[in-house]
C-alpha atoms as a PDB file:
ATOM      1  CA  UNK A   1      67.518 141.400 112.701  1.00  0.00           C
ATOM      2  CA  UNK A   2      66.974 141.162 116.788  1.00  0.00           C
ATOM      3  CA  UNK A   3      69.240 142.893 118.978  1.00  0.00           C
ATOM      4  CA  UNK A   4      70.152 140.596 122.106  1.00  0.00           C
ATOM      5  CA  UNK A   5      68.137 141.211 125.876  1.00  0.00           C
ATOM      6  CA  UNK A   6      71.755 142.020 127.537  1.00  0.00           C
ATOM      7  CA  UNK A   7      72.861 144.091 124.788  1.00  0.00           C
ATOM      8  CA  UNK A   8      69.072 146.070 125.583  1.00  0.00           C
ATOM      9  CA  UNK A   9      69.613 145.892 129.541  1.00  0.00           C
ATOM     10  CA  UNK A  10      73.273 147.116 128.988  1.00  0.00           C
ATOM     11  CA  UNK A  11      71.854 150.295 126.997  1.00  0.00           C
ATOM     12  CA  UNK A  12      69.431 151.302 129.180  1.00  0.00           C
ATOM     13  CA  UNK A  13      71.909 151.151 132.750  1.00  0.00           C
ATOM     14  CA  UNK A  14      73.976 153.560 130.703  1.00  0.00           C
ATOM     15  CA  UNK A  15      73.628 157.140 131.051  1.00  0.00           C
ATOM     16  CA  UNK A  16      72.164 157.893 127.476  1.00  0.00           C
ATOM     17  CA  UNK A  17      69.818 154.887 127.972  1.00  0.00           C
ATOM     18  CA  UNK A  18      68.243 156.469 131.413  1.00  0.00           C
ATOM     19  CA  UNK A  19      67.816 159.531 129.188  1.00  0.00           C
ATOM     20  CA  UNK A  20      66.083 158.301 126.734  1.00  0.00           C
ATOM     21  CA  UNK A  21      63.947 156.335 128.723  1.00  0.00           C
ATOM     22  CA  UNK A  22      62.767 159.404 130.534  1.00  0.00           C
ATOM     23  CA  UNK A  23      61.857 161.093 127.289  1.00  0.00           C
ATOM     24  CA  UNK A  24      60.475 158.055 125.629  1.00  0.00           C
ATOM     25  CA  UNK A  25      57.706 157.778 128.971  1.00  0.00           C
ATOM     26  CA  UNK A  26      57.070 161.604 128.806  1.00  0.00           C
ATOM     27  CA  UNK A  27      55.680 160.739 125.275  1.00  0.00           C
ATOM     28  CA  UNK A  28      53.971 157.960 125.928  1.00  0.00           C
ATOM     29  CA  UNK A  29      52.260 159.821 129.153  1.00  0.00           C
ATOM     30  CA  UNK A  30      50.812 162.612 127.020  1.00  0.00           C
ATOM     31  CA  UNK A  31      49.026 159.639 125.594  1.00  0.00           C
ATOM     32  CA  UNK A  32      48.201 157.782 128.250  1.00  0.00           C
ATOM     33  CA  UNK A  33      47.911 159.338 131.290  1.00  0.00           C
ATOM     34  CA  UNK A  34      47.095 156.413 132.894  1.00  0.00           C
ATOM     35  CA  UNK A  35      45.878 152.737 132.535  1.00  0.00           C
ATOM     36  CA  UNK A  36      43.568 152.781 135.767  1.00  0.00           C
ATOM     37  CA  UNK A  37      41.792 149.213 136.061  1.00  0.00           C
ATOM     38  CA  UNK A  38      42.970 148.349 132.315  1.00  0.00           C
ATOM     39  CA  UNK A  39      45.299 145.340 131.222  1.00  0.00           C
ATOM     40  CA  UNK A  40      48.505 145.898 130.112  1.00  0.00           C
ATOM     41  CA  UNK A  41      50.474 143.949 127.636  1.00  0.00           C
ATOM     42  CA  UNK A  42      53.993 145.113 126.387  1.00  0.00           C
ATOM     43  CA  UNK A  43      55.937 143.333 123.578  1.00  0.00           C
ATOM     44  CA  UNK A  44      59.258 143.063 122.671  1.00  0.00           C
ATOM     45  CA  UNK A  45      61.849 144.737 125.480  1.00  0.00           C
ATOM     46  CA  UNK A  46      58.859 147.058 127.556  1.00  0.00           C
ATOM     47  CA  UNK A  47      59.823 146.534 130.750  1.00  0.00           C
ATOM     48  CA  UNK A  48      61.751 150.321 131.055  1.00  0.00           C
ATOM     49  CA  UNK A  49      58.402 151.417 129.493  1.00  0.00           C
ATOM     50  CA  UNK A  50      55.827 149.367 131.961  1.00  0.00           C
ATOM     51  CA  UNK A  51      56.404 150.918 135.335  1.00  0.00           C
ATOM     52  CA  UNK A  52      54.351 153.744 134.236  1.00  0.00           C
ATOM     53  CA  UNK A  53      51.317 151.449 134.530  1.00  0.00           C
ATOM     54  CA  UNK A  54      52.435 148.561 136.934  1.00  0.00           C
ATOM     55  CA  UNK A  55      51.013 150.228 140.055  1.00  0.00           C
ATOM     56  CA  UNK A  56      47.453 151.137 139.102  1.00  0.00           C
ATOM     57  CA  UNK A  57      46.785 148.228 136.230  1.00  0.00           C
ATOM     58  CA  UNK A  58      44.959 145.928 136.660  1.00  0.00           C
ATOM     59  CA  UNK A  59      47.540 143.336 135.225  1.00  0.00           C
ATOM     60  CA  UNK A  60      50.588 144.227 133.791  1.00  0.00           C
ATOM     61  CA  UNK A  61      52.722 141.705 131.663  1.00  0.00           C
ATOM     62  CA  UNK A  62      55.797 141.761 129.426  1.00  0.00           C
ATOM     63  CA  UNK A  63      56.158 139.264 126.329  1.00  0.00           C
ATOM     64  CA  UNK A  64      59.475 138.791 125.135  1.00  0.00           C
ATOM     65  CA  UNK A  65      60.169 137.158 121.333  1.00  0.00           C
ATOM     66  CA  UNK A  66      62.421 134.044 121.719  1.00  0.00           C
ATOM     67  CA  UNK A  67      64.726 135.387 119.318  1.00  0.00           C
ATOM     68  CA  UNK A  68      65.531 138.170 121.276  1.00  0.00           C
ATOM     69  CA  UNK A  69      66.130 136.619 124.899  1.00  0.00           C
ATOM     70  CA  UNK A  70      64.020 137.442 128.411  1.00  0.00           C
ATOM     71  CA  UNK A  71      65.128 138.891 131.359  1.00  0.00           C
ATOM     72  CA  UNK A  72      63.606 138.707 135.190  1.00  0.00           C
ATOM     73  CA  UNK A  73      61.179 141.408 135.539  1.00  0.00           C
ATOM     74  CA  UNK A  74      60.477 142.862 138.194  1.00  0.00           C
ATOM     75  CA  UNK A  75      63.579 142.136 139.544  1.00  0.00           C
ATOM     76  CA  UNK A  76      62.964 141.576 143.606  1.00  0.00           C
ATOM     77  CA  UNK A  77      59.048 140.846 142.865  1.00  0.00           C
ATOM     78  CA  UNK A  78      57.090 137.550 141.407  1.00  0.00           C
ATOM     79  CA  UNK A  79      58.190 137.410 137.455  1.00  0.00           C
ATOM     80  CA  UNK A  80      55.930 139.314 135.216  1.00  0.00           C
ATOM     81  CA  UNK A  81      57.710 139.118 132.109  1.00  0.00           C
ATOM     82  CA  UNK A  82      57.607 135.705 129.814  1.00  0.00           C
ATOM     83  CA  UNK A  83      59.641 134.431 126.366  1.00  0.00           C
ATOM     84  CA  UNK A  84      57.079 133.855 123.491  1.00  0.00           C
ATOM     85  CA  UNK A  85      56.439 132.968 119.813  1.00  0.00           C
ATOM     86  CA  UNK A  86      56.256 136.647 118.596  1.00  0.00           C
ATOM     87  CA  UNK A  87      53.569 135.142 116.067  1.00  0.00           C
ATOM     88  CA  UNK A  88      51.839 133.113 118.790  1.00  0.00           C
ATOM     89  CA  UNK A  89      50.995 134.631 121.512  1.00  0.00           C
ATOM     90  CA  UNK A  90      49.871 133.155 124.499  1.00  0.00           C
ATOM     91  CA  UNK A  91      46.641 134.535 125.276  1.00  0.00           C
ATOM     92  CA  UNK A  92      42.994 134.475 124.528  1.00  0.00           C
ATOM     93  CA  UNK A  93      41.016 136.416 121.888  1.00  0.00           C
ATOM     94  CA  UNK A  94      40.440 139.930 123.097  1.00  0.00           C
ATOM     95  CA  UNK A  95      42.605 139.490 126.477  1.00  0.00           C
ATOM     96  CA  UNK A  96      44.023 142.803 126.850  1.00  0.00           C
ATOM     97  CA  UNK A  97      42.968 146.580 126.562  1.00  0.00           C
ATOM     98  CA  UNK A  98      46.415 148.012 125.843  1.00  0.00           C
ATOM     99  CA  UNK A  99      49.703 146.727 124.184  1.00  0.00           C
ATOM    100  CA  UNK A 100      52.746 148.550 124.094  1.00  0.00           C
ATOM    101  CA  UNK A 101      55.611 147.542 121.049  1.00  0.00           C
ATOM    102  CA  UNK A 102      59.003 148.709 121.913  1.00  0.00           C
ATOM    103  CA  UNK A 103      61.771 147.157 120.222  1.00  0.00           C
ATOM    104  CA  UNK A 104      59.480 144.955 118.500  1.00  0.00           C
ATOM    105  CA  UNK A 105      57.995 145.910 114.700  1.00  0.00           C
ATOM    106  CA  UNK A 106      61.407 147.065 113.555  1.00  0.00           C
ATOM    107  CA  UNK A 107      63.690 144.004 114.505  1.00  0.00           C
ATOM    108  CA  UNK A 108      60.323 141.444 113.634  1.00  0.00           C
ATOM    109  CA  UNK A 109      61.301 139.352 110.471  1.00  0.00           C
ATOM    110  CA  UNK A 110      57.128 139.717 109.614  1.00  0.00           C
ATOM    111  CA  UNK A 111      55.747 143.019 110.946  1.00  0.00           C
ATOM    112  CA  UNK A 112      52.782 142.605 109.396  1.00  0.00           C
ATOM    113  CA  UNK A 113      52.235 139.189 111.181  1.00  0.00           C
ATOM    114  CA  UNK A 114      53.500 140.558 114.630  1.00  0.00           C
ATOM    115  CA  UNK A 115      50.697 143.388 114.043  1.00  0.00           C
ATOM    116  CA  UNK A 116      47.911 140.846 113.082  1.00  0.00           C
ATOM    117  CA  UNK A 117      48.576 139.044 116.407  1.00  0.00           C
ATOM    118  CA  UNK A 118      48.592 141.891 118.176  1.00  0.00           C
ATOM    119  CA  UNK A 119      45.078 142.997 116.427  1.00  0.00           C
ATOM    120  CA  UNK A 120      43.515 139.654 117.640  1.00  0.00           C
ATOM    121  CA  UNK A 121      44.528 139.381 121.327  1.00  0.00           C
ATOM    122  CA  UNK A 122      43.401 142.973 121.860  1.00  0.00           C
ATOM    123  CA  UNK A 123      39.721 143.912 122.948  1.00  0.00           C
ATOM    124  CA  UNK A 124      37.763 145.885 120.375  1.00  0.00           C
ATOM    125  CA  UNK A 125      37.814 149.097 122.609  1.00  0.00           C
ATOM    126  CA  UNK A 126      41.609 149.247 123.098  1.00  0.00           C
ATOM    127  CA  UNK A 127      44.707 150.710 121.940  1.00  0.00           C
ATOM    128  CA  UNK A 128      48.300 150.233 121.107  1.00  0.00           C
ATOM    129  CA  UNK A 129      50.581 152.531 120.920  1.00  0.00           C
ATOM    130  CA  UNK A 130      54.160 151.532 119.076  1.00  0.00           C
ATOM    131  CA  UNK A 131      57.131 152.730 119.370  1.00  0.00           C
ATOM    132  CA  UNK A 132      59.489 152.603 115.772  1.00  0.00           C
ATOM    133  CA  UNK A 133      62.617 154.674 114.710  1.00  0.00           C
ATOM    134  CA  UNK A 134      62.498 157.533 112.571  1.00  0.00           C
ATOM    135  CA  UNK A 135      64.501 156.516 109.394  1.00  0.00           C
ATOM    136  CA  UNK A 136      64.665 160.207 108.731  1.00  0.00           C
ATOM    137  CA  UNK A 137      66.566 160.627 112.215  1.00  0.00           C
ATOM    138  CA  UNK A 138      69.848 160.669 113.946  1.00  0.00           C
ATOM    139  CA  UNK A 139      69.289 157.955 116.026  1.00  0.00           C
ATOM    140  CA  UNK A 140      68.586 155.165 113.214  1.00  0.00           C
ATOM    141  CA  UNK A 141      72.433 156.042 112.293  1.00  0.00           C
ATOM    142  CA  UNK A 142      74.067 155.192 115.364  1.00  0.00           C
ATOM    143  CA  UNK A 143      74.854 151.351 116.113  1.00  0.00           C
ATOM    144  CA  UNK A 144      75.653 152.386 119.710  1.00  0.00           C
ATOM    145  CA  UNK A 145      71.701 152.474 120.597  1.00  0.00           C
ATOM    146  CA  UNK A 146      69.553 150.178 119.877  1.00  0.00           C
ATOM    147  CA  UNK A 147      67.262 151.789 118.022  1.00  0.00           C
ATOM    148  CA  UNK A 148      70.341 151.573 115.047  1.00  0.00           C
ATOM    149  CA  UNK A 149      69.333 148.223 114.324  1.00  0.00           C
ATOM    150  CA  UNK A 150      66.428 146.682 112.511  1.00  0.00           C
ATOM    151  CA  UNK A 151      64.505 147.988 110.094  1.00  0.00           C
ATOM    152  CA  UNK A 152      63.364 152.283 110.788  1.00  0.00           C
ATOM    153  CA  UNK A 153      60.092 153.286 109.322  1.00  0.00           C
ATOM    154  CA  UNK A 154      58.800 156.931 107.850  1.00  0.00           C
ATOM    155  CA  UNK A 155      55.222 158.204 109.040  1.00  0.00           C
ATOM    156  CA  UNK A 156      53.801 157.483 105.729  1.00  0.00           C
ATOM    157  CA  UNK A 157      55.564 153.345 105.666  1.00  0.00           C
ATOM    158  CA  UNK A 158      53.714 153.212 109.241  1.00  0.00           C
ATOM    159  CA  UNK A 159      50.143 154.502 108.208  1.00  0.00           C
ATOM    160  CA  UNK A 160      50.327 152.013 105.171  1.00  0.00           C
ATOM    161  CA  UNK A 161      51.531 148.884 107.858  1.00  0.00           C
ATOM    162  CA  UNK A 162      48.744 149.771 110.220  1.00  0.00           C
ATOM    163  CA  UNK A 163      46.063 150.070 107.347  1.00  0.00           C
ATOM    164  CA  UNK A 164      47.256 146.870 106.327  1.00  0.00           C
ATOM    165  CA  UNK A 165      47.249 145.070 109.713  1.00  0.00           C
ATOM    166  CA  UNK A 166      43.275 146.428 110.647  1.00  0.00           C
ATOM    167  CA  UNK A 167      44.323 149.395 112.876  1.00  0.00           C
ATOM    168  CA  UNK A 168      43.307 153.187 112.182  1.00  0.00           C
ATOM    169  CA  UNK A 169      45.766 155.777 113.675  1.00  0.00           C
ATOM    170  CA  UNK A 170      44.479 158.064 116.151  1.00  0.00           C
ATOM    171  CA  UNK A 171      47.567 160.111 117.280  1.00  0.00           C
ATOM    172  CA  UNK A 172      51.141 160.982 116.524  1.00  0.00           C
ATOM    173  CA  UNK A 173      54.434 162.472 118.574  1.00  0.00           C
ATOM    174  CA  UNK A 174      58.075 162.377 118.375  1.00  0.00           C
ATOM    175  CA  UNK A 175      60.668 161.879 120.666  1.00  0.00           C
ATOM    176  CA  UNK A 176      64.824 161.803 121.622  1.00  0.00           C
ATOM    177  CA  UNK A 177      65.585 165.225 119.282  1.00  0.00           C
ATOM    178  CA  UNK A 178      68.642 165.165 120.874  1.00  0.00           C
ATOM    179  CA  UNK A 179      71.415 163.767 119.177  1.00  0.00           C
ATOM    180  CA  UNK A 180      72.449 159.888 120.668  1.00  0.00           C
ATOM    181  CA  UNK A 181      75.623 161.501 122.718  1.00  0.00           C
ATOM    182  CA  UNK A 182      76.099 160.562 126.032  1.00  0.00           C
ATOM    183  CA  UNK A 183      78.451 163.446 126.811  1.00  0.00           C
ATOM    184  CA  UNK A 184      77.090 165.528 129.806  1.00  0.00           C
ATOM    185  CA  UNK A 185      75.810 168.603 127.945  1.00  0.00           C
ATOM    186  CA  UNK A 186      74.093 167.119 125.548  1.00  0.00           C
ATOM    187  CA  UNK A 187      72.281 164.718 128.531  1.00  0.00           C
ATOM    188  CA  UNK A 188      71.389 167.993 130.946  1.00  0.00           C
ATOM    189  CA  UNK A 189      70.020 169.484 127.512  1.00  0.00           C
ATOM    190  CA  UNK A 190      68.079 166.630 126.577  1.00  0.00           C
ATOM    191  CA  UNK A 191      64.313 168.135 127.799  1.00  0.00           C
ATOM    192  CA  UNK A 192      65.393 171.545 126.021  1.00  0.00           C
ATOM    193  CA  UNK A 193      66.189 169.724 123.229  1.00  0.00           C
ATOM    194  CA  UNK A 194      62.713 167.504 123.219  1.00  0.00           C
ATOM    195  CA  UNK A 195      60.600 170.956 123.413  1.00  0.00           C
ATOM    196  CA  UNK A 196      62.469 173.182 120.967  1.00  0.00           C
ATOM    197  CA  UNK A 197      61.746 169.949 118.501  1.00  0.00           C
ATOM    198  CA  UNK A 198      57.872 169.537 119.088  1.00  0.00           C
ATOM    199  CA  UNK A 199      57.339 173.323 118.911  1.00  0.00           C
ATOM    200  CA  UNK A 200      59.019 173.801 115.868  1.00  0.00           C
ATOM    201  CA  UNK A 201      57.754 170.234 113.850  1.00  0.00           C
ATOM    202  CA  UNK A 202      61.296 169.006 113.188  1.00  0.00           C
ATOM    203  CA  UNK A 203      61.313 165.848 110.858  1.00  0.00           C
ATOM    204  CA  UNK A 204      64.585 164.816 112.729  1.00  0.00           C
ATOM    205  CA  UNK A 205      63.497 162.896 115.871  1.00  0.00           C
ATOM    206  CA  UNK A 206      64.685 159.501 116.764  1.00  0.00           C
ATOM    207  CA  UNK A 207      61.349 158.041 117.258  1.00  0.00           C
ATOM    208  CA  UNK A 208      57.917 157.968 116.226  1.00  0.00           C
ATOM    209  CA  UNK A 209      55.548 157.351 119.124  1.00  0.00           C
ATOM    210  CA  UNK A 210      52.155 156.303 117.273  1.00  0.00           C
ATOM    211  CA  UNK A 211      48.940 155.643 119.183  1.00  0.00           C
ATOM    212  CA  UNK A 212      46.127 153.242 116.697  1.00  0.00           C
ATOM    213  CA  UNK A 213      42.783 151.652 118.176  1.00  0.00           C
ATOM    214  CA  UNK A 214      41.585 148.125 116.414  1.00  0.00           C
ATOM    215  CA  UNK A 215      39.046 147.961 113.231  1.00  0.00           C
ATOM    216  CA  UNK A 216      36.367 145.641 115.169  1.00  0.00           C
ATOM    217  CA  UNK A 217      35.056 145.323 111.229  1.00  0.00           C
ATOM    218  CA  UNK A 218      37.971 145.019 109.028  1.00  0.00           C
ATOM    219  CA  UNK A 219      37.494 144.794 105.164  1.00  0.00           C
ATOM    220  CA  UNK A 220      37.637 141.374 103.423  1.00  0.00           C
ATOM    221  CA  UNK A 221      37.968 140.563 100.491  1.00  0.00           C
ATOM    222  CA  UNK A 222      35.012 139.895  97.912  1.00  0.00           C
ATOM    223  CA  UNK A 223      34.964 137.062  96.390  1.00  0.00           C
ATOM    224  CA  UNK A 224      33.190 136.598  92.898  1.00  0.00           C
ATOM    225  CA  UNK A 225      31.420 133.623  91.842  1.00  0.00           C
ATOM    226  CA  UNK A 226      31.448 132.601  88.247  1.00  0.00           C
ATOM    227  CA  UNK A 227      28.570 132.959  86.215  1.00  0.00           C
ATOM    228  CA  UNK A 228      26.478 129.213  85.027  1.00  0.00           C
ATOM    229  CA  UNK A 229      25.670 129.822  81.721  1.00  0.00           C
ATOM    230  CA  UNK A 230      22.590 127.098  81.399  1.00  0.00           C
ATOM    231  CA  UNK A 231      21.068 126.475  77.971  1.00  0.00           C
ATOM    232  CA  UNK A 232      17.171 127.095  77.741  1.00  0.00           C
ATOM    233  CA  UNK A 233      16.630 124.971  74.417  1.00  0.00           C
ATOM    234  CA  UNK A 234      17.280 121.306  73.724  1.00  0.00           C
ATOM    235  CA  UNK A 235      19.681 120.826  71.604  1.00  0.00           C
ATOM    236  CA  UNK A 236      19.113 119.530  67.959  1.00  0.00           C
ATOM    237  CA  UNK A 237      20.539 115.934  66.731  1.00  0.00           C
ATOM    238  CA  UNK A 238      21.502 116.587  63.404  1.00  0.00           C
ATOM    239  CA  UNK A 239      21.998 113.473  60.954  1.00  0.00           C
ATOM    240  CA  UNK A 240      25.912 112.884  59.969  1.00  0.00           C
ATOM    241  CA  UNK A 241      26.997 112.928  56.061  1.00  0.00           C
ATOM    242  CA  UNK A 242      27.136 108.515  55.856  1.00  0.00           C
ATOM    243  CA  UNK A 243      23.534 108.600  56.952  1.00  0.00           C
ATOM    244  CA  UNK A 244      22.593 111.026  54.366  1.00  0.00           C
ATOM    245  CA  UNK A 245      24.457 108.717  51.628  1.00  0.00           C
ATOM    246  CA  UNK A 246      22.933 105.699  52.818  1.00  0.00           C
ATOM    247  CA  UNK A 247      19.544 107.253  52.579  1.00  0.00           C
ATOM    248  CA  UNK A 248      19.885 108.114  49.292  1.00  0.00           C
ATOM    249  CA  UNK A 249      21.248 105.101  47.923  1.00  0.00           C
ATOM    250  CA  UNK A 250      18.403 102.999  49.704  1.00  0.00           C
ATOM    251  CA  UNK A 251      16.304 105.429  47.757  1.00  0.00           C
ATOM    252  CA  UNK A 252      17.252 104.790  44.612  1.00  0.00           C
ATOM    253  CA  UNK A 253      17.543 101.063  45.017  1.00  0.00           C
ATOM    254  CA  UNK A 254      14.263 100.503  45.795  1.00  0.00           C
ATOM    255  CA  UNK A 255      12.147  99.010  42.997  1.00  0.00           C
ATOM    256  CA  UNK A 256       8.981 101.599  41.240  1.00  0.00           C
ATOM    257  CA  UNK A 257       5.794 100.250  42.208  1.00  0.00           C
ATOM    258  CA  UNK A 258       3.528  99.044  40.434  1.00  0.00           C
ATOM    259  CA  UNK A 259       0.565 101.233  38.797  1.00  0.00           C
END
């Protein structure tokens, strides 16, 4: 289930949208500081997410999956952002250093196939960090967002689809505590909110911001050879029953010799 790019733009002109975007890049800066001389990759719709890392990357690029839509970004500058095969994308082995999934694992009709692409364009010393709704939260119940549609995940459903897809996770956070209401309050609030939620461990955040590095050596599968049973005698050729009759009748026609 993909939401549509305008119906992504729209959210994020909106008042609640510049919100959350604000508190979504906190999080991901107390991961990433900054991507000094690395390459950047986002997937899905990253491009509120990317200008944290446009100025000092070395290259920074958005993919966008086809069934989703692509819109012009940067806006007044040469495009940077690209409509792709979600299951194909279109770079080299090992190309980047960081990826970024917004909007991407929970509306992909294979996660575990997004995740394995990801795994191989991404060099063996980098890291991803994904961004994926809490199902637990308030935000996963509201179709005015778009993080109300697709598929939400628990902590434990994302630890098995990263074990599963060769990545080990290395950190966790939360984000968007505040209840999706775009009313002014709640927005002035919204930090209040965010820090009253990480200090006390609620399980009721909107989103689970995830950091996992790639398994250079992933596990595969054994596979076990049958064992050739070869025989170490010859075998015997044992005489059938007719040949036994005719031997014994050819006996006992045969005439007595003579003394």
């Amino acid at each position: 289930m993909t939401i549509d790019v305008i119906d992504l733009r729209d959210f994020y002109s909106r008042r609640l949208g510049i919100v959350a975007r604000r508190l979504i890049n906190r999080g991901i800066k107390a991961h990433w500081p900054d991507a000094e001389g690395q390459r950047v990759l986002g997937i899905g719709y990253p491009t509120p997410y990317l200008g944290l890392f446009r100025e000092n990357a070395e290259r920074c690029i958005a993919f966008m999956p086809a069934a989703q839509g692509v819109l012009k970004w940067p806006t007044a500058k040469p495009a940077l952002a690209t409509l792709v095969d979600e299951m194909s994308l279109p770079l080299p082995d090992a190309a980047v250093d960081r990826i970024i999934l917004v909007h991407a694992l929970e509306m992909s009709d294979d996660p575990e196939g997004l995740l394995r692409e990801v795994w191989r364009v991404l060099a063996p010393s980098g890291k991803m960090i994904a961004i994926i709704p809490n199902r637990r939260g308030v935000w996963t119940r509201s179709d005015s967002t778009p993080f109300g549609h697709g598929r939400p995940y628990s902590r434990s459903q994302i630890t098995q689809l990263l074990r599963q897809t060769w990545f080990t996770p290395t950190a966790w956070s939360e984000a968007l505590f505040m209840p999706p209401v775009g009313m002014g309050w709640f927005l002035r609030s919204a930090l209040m909110w965010e820090r009253v939620g990480a200090a006390l461990s609620m399980p009721f955040a909107g989103l689970h911001i995830v950091e996992a590095s790639k398994q250079v050596y992933r596990a595969l599968p054994a596979k076990r050879e049958r064992a050739k049973l070869i025989p170490a005698l010859q075998p015997v050729l044992v005489p059938s029953s007719g040949m036994r009759r005719d031997g014994a009748a050819d006996m006992g026609d045969a005439e007595p010799q003579s003394r």
